[in-house]
Protein backbone atom coordinates (compact mmCIF):
# COMPACT_ATOMS: atom_id res chain seq x y z
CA UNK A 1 0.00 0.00 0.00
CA UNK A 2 1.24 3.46 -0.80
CA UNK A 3 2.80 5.63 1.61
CA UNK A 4 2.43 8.78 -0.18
CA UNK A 5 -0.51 11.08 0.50
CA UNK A 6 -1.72 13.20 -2.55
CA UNK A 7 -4.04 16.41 -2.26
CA UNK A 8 -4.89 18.78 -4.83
CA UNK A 9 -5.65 22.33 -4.88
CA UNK A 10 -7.34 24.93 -7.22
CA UNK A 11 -6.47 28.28 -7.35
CA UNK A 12 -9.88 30.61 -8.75
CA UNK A 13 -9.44 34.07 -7.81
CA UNK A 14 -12.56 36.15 -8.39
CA UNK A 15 -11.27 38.75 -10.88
CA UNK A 16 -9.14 38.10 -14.09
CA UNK A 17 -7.72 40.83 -15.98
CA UNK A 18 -7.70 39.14 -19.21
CA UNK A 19 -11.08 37.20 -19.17
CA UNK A 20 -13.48 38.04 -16.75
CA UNK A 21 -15.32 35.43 -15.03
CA UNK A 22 -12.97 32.33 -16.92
CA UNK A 23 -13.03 30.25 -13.55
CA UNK A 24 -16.49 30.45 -12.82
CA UNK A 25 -16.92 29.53 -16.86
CA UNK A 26 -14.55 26.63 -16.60
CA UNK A 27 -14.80 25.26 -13.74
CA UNK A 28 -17.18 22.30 -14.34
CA UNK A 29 -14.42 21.24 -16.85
CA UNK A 30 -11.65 20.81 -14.17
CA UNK A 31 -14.50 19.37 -11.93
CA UNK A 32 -15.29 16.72 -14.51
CA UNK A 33 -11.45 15.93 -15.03
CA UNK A 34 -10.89 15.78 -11.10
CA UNK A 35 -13.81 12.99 -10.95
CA UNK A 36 -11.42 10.60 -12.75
CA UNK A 37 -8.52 10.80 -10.67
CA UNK A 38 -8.82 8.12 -7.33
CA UNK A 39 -6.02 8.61 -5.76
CA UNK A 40 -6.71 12.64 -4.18
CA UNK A 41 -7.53 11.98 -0.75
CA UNK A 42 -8.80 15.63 -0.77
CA UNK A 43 -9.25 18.24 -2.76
CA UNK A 44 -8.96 22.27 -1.31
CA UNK A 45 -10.06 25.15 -3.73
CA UNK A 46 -8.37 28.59 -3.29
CA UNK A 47 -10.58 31.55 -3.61
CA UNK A 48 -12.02 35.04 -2.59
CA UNK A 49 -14.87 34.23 -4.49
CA UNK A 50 -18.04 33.10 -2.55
CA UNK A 51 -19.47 31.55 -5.52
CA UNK A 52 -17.39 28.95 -5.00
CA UNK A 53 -18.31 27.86 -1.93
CA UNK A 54 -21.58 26.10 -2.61
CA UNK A 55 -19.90 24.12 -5.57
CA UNK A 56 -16.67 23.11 -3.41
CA UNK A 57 -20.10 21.65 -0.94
CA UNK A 58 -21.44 20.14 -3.57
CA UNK A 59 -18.21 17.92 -4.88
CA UNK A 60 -16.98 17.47 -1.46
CA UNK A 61 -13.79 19.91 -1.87
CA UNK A 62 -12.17 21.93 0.71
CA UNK A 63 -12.92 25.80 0.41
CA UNK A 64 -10.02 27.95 1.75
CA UNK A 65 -10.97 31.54 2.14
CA UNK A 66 -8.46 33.98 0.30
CA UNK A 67 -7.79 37.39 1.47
CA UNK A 68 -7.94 40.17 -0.74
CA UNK A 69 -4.27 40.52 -0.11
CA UNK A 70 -3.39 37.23 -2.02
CA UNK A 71 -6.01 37.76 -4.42
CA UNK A 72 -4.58 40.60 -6.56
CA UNK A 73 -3.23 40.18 -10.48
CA UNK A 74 0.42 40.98 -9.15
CA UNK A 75 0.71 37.88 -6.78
CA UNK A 76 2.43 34.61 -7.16
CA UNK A 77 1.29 31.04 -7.01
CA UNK A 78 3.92 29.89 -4.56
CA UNK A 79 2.24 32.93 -1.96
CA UNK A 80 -0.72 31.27 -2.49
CA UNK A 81 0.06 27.59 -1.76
CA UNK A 82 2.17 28.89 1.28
CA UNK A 83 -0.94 30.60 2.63
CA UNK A 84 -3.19 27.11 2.36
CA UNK A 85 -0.22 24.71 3.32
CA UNK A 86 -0.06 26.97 6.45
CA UNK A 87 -3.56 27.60 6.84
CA UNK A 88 -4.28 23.74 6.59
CA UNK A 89 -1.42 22.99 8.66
CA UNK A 90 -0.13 20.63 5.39
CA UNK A 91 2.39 17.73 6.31
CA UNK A 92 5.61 17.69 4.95
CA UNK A 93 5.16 14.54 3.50
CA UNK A 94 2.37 15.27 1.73
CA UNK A 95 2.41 15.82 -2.40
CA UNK A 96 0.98 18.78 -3.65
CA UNK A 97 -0.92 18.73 -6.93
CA UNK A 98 -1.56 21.94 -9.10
CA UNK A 99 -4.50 22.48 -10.63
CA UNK A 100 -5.22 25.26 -13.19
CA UNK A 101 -8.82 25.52 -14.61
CA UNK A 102 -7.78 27.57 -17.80
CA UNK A 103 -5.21 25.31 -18.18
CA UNK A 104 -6.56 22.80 -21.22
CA UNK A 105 -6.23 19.79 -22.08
CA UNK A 106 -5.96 17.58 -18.46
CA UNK A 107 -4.90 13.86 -19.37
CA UNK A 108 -5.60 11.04 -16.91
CA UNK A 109 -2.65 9.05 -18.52
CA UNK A 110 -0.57 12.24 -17.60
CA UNK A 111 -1.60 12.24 -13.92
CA UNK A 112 -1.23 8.95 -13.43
CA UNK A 113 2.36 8.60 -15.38
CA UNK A 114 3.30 11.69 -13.23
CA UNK A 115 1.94 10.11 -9.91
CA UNK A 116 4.33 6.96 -10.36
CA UNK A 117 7.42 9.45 -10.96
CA UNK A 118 6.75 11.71 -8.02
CA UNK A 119 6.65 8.84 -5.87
CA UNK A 120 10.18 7.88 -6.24
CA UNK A 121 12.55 8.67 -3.62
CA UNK A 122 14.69 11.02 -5.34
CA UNK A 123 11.91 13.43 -7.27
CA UNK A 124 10.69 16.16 -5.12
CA UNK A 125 8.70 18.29 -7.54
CA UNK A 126 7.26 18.10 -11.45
CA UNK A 127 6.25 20.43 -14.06
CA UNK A 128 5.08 20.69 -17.47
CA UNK A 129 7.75 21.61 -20.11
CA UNK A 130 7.15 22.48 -24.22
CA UNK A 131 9.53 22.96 -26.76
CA UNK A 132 9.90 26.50 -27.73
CA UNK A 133 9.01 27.61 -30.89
CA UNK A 134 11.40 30.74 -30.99
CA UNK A 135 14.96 29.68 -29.68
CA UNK A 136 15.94 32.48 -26.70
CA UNK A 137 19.46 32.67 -28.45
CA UNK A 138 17.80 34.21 -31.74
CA UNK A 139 15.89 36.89 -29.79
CA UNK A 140 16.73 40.70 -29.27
CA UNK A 141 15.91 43.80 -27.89
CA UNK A 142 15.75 47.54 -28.28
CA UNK A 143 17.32 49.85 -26.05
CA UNK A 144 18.36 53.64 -27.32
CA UNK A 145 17.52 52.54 -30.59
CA UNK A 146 19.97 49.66 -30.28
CA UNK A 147 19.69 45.88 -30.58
CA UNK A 148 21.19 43.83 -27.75
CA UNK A 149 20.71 39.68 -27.39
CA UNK A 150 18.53 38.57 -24.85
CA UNK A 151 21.27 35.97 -24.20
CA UNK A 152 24.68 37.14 -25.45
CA UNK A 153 25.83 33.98 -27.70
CA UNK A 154 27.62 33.51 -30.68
CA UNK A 155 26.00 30.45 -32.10
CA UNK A 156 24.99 30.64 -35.88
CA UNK A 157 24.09 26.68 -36.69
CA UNK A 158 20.59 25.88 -35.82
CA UNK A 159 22.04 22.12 -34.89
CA UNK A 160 24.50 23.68 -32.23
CA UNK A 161 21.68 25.47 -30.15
CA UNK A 162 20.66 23.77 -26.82
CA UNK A 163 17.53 22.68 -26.34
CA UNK A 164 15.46 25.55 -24.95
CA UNK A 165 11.97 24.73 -23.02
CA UNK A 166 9.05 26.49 -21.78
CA UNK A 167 7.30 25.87 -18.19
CA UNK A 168 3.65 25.45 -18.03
CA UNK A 169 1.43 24.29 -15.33
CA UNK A 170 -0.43 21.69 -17.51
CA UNK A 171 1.27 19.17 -15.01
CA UNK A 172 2.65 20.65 -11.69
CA UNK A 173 3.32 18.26 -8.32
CA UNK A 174 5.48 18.79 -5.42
CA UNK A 175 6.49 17.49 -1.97
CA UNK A 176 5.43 19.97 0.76
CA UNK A 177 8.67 19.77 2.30
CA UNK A 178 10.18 20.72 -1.24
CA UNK A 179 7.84 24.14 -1.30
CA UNK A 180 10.35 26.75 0.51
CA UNK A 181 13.30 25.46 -2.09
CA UNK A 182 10.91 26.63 -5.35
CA UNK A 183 10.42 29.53 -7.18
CA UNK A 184 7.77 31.84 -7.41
CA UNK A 185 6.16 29.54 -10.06
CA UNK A 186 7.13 26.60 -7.84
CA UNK A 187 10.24 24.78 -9.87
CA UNK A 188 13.95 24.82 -8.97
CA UNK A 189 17.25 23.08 -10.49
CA UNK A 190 15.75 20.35 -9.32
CA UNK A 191 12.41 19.56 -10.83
CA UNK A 192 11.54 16.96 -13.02
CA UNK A 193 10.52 18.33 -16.33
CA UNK A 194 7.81 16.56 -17.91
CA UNK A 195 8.03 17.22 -21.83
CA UNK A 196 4.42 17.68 -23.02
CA UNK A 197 3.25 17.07 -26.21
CA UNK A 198 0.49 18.29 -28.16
CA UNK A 199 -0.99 22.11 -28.07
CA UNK A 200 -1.85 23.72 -24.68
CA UNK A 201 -4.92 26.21 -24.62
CA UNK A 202 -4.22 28.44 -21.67
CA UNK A 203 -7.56 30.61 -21.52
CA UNK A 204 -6.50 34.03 -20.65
């Protein structure tokens, strides 16, 4: 029998800049989704929104109350898992799933490939990776009308330029006692990336 405990938690802030009212839109998506996974001994949903409240009754999930401090455009992920690991008094022990509701498509196979890998020993935290489609090495910038390299190389082959990847959050696990070592977006030199395949819709 497995040792590991698994919990997952939803962020849904009330307000979203870029599209107004997307986690109250989506959320019967991630719901769905979250109803084939067996192995989330509970589930805790992150918001200042009251509206989710009755649905986190009606699925049996965990509403945490988020202050209006931690609920602004400007704040980081990581504040907000520190605030509900603390709130809910979170054992180290415990891994810490992710869960994004604009984040599309969720795979099953995914989660459960990922749950095997996380469970090892010597992987403390996960997250989604894509291939880039423009290289960082062939990108510029203007300053006083003057182009400068985002990264200062001299590499002109295509076949000689490492390979470059871009986080998402399509996949995104952790071990509590792993949390104060991660960035603000909750990876370090450490994490696993987990090369995903296939177009992500991010609804923003």
């Amino acid at each position: 029998m497995s040792q590991n405990h698994h919990i997952a938690i939803i962020p849904a802030r009330k307000n979203s800049i870029g599209y107004p009212g997307k986690n109250r839109l989506f959320f019967k998506y991630t719901r769905n989704f979250i109803k084939k996974i067996n192995w989330f001994e509970n589930i805790y949903l992150s918001s200042d929104d009251e509206w989710f409240k009755k649905k986190c009754k009606e699925n049996k999930y965990h509403f945490i109350k988020r202050s209006k401090k931690l609920s602004g455009p400007k704040i980081s992920i990581k504040k907000v898992i520190d605030d509900f690991v603390k709130k809910k008094k979170i054992k180290k022990s415990y891994i810490i799933w992710l869960i994004y509701i604009p984040l599309m498509p969720k795979s099953k196979k995914l989660y459960d490939s990922s749950k095997k890998l996380i469970e090892k020993k010597n992987i403390k935290s996960i997250c989604g990776f894509t291939k880039v489609e423009t290289h960082p090495y062939l990108t510029w910038y203007k300053k006083n009308n003057k182009l400068y390299k985002f990264c200062k190389n001299n590499v002109f082959r295509r076949q000689d330029l490492p390979l470059a990847l871009s986080h998402n959050h399509v996949i995104c696990a952790f071990r509590c006692s792993e949390l104060k070592y991660l960035d603000e977006e909750l990876i370090n030199i450490n994490t696993k990336p987990i090369l995903i395949k296939g177009r992500i819709k991010e609804i923003d």
